[in-house]
C-alpha atoms as a PDB file:
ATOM      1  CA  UNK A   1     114.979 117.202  96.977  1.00  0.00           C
ATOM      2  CA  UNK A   2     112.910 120.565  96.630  1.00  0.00           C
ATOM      3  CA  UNK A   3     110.780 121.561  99.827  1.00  0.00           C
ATOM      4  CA  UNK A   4     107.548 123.013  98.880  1.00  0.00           C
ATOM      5  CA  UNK A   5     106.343 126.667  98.677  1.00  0.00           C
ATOM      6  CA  UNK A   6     106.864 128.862 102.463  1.00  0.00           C
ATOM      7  CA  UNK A   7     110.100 126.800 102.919  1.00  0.00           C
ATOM      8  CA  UNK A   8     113.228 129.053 103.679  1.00  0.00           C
ATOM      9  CA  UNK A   9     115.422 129.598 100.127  1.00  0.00           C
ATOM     10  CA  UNK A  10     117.963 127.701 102.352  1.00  0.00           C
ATOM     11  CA  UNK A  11     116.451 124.620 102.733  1.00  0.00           C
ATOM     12  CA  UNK A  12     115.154 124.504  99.119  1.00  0.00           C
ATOM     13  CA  UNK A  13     118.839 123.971  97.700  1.00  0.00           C
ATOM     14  CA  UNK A  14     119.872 120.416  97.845  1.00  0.00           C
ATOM     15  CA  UNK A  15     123.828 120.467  99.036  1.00  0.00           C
ATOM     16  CA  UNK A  16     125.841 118.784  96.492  1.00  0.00           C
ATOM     17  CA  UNK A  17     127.153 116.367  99.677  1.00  0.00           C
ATOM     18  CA  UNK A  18     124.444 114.489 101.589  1.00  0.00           C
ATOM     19  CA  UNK A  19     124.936 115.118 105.341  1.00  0.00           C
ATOM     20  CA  UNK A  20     127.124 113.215 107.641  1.00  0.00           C
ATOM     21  CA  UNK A  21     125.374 110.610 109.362  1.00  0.00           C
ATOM     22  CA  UNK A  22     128.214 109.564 111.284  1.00  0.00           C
ATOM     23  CA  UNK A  23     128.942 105.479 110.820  1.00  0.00           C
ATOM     24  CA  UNK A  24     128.116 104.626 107.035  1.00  0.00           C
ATOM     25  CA  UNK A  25     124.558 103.869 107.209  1.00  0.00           C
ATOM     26  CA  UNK A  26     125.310 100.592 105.295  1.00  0.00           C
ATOM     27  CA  UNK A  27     126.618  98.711 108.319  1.00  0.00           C
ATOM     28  CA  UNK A  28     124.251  99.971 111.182  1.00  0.00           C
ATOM     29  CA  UNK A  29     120.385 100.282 110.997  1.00  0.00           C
ATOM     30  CA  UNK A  30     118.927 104.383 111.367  1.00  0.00           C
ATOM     31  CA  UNK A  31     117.408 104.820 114.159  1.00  0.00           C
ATOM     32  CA  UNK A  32     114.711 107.829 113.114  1.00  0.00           C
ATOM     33  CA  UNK A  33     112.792 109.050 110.387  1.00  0.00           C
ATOM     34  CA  UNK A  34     114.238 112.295 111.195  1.00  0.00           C
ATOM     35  CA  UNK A  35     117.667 111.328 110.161  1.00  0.00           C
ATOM     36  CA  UNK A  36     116.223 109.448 106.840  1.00  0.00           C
ATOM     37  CA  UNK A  37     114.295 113.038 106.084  1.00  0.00           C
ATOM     38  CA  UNK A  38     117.841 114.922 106.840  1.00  0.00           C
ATOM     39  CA  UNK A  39     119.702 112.776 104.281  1.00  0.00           C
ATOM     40  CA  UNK A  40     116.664 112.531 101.595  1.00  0.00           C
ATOM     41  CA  UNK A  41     116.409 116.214 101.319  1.00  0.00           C
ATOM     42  CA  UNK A  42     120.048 116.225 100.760  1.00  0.00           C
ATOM     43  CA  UNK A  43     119.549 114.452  97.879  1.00  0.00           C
ATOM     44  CA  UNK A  44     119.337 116.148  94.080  1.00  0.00           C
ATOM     45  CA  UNK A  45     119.859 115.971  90.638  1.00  0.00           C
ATOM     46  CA  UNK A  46     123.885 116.087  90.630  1.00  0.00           C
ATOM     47  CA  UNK A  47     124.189 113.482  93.569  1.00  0.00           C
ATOM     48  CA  UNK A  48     121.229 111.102  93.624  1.00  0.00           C
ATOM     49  CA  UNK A  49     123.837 109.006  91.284  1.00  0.00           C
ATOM     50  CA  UNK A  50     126.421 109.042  93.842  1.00  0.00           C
ATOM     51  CA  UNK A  51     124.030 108.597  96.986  1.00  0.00           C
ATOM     52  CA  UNK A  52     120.888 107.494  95.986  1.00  0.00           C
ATOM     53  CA  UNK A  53     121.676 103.757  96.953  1.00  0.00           C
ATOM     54  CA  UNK A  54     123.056 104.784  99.899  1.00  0.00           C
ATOM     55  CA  UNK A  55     119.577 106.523 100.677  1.00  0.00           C
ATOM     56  CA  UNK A  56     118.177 103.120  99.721  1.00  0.00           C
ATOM     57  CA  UNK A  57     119.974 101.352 101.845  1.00  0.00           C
ATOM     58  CA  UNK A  58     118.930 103.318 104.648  1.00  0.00           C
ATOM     59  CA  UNK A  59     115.491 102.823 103.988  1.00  0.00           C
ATOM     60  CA  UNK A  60     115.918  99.196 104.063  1.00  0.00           C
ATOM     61  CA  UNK A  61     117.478  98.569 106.868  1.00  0.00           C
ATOM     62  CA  UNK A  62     115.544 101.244 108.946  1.00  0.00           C
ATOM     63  CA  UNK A  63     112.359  99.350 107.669  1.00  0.00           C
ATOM     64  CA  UNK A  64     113.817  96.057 108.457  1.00  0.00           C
ATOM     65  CA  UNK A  65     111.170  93.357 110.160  1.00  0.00           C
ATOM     66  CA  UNK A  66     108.955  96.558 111.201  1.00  0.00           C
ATOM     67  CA  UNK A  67     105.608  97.215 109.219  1.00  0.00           C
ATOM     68  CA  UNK A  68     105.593 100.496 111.037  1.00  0.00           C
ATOM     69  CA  UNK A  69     109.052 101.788 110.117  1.00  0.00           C
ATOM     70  CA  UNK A  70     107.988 100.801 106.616  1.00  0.00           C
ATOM     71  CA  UNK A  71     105.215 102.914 106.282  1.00  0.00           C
ATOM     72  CA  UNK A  72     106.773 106.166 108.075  1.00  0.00           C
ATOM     73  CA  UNK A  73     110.094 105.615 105.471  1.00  0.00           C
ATOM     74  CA  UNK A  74     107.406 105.329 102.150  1.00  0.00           C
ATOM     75  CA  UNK A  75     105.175 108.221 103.574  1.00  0.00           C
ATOM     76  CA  UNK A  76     108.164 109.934 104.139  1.00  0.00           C
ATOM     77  CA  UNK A  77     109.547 109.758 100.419  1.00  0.00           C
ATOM     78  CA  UNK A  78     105.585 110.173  99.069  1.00  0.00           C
ATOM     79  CA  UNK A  79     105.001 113.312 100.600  1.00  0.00           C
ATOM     80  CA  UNK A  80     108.509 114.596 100.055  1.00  0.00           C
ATOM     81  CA  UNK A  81     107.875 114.169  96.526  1.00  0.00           C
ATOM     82  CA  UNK A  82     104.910 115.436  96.156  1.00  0.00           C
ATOM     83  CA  UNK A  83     105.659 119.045  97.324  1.00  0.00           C
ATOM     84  CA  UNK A  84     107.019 120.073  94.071  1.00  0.00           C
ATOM     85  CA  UNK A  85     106.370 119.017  90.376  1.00  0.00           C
ATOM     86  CA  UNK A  86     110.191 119.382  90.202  1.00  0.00           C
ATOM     87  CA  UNK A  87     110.667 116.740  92.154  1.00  0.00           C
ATOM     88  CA  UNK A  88     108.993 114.113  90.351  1.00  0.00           C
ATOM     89  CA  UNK A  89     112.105 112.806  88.489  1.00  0.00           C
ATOM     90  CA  UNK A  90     114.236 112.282  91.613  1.00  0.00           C
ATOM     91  CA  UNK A  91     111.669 110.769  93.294  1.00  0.00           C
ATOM     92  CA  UNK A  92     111.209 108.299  91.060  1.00  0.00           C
ATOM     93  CA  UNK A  93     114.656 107.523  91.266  1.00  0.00           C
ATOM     94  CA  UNK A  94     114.780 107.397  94.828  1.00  0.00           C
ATOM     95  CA  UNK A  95     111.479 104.505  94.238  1.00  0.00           C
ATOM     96  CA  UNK A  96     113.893 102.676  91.629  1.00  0.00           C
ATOM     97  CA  UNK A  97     116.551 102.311  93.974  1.00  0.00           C
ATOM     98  CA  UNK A  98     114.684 100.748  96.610  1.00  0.00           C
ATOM     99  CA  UNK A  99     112.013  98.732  95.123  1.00  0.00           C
ATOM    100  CA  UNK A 100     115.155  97.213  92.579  1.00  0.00           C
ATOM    101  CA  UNK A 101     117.287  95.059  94.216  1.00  0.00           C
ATOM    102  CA  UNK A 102     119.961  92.234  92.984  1.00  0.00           C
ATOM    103  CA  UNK A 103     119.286  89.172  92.012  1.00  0.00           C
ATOM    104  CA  UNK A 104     120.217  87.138  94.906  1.00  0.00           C
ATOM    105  CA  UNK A 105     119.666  88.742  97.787  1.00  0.00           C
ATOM    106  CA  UNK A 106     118.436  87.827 101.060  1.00  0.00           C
ATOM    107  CA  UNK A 107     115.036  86.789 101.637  1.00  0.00           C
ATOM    108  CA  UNK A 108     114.131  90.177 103.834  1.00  0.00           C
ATOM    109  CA  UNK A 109     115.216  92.733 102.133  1.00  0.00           C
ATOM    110  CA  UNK A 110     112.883  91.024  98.607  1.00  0.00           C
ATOM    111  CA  UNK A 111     110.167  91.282 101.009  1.00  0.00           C
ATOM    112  CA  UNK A 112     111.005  94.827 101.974  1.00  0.00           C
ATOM    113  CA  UNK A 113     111.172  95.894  98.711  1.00  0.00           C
ATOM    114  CA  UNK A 114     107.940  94.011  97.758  1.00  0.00           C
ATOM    115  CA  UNK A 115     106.230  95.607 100.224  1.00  0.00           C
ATOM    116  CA  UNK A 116     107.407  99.139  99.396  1.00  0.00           C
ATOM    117  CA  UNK A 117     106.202  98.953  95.603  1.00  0.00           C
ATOM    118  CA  UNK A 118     102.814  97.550  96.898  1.00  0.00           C
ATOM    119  CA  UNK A 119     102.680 100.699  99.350  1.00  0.00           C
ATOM    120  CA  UNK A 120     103.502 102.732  96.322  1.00  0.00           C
ATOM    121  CA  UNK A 121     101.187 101.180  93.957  1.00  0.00           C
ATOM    122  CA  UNK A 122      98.498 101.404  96.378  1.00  0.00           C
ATOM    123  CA  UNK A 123      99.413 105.031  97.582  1.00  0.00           C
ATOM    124  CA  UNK A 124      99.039 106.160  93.295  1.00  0.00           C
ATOM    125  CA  UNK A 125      95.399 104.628  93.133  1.00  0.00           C
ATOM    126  CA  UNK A 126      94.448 106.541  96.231  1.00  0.00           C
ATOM    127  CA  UNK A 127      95.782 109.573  94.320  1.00  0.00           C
ATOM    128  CA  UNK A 128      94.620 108.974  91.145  1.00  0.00           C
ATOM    129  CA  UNK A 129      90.282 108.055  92.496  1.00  0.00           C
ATOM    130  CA  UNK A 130      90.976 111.636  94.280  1.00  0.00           C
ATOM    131  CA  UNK A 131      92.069 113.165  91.242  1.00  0.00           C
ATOM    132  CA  UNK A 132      89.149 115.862  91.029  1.00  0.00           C
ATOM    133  CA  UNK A 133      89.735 116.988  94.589  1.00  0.00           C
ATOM    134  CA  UNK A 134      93.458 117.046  94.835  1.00  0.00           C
ATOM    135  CA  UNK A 135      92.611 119.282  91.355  1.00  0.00           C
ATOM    136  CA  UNK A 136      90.134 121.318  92.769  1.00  0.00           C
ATOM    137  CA  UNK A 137      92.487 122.147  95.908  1.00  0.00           C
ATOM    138  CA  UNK A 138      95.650 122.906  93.651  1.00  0.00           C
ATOM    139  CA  UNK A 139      96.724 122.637  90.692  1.00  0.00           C
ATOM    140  CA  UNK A 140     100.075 121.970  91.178  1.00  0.00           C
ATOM    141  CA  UNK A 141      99.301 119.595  93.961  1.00  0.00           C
ATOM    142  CA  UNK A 142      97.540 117.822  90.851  1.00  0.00           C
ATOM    143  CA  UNK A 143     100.713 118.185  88.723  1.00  0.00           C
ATOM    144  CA  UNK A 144     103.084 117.029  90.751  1.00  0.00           C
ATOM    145  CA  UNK A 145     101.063 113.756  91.664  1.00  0.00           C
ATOM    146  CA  UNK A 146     100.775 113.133  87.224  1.00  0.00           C
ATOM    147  CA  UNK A 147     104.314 113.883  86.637  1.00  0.00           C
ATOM    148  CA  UNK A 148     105.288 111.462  89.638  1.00  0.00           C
ATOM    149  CA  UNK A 149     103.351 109.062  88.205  1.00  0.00           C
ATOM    150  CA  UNK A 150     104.688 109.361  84.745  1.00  0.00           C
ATOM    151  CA  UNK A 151     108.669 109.152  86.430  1.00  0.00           C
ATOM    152  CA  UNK A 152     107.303 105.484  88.680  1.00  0.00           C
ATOM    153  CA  UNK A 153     106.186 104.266  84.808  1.00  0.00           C
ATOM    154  CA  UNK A 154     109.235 104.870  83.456  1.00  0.00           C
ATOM    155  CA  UNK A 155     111.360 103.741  86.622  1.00  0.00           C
ATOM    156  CA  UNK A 156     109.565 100.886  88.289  1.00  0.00           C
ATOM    157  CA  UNK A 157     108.848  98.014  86.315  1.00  0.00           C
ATOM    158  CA  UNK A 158     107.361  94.146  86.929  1.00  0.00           C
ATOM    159  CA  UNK A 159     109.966  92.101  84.960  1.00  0.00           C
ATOM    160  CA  UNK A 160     111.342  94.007  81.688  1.00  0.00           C
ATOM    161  CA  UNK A 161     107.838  96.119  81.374  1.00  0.00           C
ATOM    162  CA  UNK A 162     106.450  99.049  82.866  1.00  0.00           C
ATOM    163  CA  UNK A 163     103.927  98.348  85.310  1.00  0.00           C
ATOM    164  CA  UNK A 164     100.134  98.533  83.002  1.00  0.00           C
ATOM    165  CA  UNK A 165      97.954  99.413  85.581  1.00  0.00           C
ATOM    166  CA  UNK A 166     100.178 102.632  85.966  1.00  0.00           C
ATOM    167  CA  UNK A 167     100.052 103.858  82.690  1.00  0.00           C
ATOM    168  CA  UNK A 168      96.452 102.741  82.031  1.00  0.00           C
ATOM    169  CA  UNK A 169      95.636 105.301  85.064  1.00  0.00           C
ATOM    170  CA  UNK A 170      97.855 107.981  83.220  1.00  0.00           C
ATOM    171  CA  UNK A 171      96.610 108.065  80.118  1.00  0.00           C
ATOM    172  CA  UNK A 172      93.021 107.838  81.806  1.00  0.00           C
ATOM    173  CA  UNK A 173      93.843 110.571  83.744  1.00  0.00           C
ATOM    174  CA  UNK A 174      95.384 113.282  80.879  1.00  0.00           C
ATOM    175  CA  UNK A 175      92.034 112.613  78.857  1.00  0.00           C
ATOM    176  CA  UNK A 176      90.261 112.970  82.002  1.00  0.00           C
ATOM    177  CA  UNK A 177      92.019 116.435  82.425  1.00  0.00           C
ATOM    178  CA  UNK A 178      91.966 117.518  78.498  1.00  0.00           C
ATOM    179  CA  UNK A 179      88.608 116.858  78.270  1.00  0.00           C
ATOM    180  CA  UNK A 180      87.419 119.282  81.346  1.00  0.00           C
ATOM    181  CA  UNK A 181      86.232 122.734  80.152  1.00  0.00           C
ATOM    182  CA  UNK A 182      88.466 124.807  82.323  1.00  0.00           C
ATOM    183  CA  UNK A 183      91.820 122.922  81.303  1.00  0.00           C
ATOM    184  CA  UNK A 184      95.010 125.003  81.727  1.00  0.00           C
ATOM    185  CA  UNK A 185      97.847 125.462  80.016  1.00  0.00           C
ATOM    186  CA  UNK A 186     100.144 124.345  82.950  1.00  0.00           C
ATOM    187  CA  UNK A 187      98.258 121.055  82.596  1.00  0.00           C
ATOM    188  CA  UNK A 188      98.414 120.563  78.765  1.00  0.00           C
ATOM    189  CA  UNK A 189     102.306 121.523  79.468  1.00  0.00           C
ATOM    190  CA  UNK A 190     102.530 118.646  82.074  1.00  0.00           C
ATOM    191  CA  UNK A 191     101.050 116.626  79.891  1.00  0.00           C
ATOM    192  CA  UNK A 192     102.368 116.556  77.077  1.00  0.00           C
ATOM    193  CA  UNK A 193     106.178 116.785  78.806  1.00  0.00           C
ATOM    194  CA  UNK A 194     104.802 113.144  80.169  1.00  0.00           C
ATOM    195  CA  UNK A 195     103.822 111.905  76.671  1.00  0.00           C
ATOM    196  CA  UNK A 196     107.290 113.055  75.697  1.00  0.00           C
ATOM    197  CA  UNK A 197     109.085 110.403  78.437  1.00  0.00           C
ATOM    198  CA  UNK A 198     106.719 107.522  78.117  1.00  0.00           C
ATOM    199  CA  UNK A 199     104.313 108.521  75.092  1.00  0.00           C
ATOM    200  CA  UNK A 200     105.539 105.581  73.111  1.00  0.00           C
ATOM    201  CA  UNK A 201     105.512 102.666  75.587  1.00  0.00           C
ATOM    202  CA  UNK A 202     101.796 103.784  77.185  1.00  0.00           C
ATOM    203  CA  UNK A 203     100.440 103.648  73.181  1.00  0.00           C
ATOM    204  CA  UNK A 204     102.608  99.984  73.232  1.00  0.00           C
ATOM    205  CA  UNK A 205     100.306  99.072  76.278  1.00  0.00           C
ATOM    206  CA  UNK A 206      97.131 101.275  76.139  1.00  0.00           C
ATOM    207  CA  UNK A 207      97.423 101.900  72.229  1.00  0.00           C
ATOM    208  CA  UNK A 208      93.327 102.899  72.082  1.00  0.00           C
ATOM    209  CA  UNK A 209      93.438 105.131  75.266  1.00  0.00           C
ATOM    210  CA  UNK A 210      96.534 107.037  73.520  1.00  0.00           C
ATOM    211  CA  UNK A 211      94.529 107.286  70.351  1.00  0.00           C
ATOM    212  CA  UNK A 212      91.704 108.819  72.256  1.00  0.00           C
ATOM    213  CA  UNK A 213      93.926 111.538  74.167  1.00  0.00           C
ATOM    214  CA  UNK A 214      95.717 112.556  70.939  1.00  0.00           C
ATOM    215  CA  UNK A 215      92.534 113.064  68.936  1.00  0.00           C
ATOM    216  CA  UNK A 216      91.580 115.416  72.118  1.00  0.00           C
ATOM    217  CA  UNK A 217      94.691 117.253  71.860  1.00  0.00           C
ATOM    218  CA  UNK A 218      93.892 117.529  67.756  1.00  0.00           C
ATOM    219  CA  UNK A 219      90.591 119.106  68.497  1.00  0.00           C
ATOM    220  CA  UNK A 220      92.163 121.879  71.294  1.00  0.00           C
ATOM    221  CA  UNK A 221      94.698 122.886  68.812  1.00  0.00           C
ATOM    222  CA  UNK A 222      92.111 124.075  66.099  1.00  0.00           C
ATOM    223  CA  UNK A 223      89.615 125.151  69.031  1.00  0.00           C
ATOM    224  CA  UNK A 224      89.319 129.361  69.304  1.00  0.00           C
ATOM    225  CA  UNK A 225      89.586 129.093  73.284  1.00  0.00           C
ATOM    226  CA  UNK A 226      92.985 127.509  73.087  1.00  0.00           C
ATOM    227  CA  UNK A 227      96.078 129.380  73.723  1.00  0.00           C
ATOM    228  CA  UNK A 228      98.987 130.029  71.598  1.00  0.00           C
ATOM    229  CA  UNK A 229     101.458 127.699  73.554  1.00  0.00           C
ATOM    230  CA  UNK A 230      98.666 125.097  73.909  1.00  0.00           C
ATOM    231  CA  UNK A 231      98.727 124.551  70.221  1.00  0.00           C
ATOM    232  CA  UNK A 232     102.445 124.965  69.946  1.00  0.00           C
ATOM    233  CA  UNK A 233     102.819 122.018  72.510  1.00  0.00           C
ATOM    234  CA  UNK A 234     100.026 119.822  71.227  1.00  0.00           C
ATOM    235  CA  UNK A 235     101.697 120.528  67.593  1.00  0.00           C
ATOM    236  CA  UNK A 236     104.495 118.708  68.935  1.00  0.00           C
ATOM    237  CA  UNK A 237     103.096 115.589  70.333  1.00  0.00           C
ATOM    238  CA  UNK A 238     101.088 115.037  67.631  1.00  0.00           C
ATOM    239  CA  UNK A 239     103.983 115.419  65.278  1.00  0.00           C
ATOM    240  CA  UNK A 240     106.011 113.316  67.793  1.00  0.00           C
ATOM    241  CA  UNK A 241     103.553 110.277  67.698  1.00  0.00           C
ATOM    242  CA  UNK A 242     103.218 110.983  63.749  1.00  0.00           C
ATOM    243  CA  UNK A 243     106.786 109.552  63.990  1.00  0.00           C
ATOM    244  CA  UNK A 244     106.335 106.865  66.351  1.00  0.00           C
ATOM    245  CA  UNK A 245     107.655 108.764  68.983  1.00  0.00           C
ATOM    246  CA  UNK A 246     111.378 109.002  68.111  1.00  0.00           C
ATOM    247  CA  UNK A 247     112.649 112.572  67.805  1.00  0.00           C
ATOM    248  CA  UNK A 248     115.363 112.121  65.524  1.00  0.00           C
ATOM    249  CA  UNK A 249     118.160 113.994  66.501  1.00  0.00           C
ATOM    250  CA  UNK A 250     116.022 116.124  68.291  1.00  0.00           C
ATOM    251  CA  UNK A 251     114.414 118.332  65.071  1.00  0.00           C
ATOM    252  CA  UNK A 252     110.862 118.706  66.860  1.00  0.00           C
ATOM    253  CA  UNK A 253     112.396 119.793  70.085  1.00  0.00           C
ATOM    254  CA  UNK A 254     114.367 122.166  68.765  1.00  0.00           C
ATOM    255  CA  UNK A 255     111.918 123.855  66.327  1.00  0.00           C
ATOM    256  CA  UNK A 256     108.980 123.654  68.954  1.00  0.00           C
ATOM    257  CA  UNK A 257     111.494 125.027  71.645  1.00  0.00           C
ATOM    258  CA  UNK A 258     112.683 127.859  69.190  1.00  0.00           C
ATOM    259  CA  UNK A 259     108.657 128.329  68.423  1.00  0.00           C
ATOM    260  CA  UNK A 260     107.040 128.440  72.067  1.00  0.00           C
ATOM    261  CA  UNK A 261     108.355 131.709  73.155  1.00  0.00           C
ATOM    262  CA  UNK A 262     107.043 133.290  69.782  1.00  0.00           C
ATOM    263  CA  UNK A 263     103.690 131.736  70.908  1.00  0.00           C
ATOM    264  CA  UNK A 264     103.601 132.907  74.728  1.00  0.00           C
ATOM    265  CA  UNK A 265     104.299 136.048  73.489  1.00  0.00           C
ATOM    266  CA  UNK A 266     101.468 136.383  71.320  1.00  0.00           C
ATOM    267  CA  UNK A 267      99.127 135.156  74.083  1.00  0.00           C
ATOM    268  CA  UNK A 268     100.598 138.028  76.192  1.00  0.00           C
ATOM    269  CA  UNK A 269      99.508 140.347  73.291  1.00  0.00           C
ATOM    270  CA  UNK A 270      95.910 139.134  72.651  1.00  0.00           C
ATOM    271  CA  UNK A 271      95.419 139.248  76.958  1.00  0.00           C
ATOM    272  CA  UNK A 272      96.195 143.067  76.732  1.00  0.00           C
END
């Protein structure tokens, strides 16, 4: 997982082998955050498949029967997260590893893993009602916290579905952010790389919402003040949902990739 800006280049490259923690953490219960922090910032792209229930089951047993423990292991992962946008996927995955469990498992570790999507679910509302001020402070800060949300929609579900309350505070909060007067580019980017993961199951569950944000995008693609790769990415989610959502062997991507640069090059020109 990637540390956040003023870390050393060092520490931002996830090893491809998660740390030795001596005994496999499977059959004995960590004993500090410290040593859950060592192994989750291990953790990236090319291993989270290999370790990432390992990683879970660390967190489980280190949280086992202690509230406390609980809460330092999910701020832990939260704030890890939340450092970088580029995180967002493998911290979801980290979330769908713990909070799913088998079938038939014992009573506990349900409980743990109850209590560890409530944390989450709670920790995303506090994050979404602060929206404007985690905005005002940073823009990426704001970024990161949408495209984590977008990756828990996708990964953590109730059942078969996607959990509604998350996506209805999604979609509520990319029209909150198209509609603001000083909207920028890295935001309509962010957004519309969400719509492109879960675009077609939030208009499934939040089908008027959806209407409403397109229709936004619509009007900044034929407004003056929008940029050239602002249109060129709103092009292609409109032309994405024109085909309910499914990019057949990936045509739009590929023209819209082959079309963006061609677009931020032409902003470049009108700026000088």
């Amino acid at each position: 997982m990637s540390r956040g800006r003023g870390r050393s280049a060092s520490a931002e490259r996830g090893s491809s082998k998660p740390p030795s923690t001596g005994q496999d953490p499977r059959t004995r219960n960590p004993s500090t955050v410290e040593e859950l922090r060592e192994y989750l910032y291990s953790l990236n792209e090319s291993n989270v498949d290999q370790f990432g229930d390992r990683f879970a089951d660390m967190v489980l047993q280190f949280a086992s029967n202690d509230e406390k423990k609980l809460k330092e292991a999910f701020d832990l992962i939260f704030d890890a997260t939340l450092e970088s946008k580029s995180n967002a996927d493998l911290g979801g995955q980290v979330c769908e590893r713990i909070i799913h469990g088998p079938a038939e498992e014992h009573e506990e570790r349900r409980s743990i893993r109850i209590n560890f999507r409530t944390a989450l679910l709670r920790r995303l509302k506090d994050e979404f009602d602060a929206k404007d001020s985690i905005r005002k402070r940073s823009i990426e800060a704001w970024l990161a916290v949408l495209a984590f949300m977008c990756r828990v929609y996708v990964r953590v579900r109730i059942g078969k579905d996607p959990i509604q309350v998350v996506g209805k505070a999604i979609v509520e909060a990319m029209n909150h952010n198209l509609e603001l007067p000083d909207v920028m580019d890295d935001e309509i980017e962010c957004i519309c790389d969400c719509l492109k993961l879960c675009g077609q199951h939030l208009e499934e569950q939040h089908s008027a919402l959806v209407a409403q944000m397109v229709e936004t995008l619509r009007t900044k693609c034929i407004s003056a003040k929008s940029s050239c790769m602002a249109r060129c990415l709103s092009l292609e989610i409109i032309e994405l949902r024109a085909v309910g959502w499914k990019d057949r062997e990936k045509q739009l991507h590929k023209f819209y990739r082959d079309a963006l640069p061609d677009a931020i090059a032409e902003d470049e020109l009108n700026r000088t």
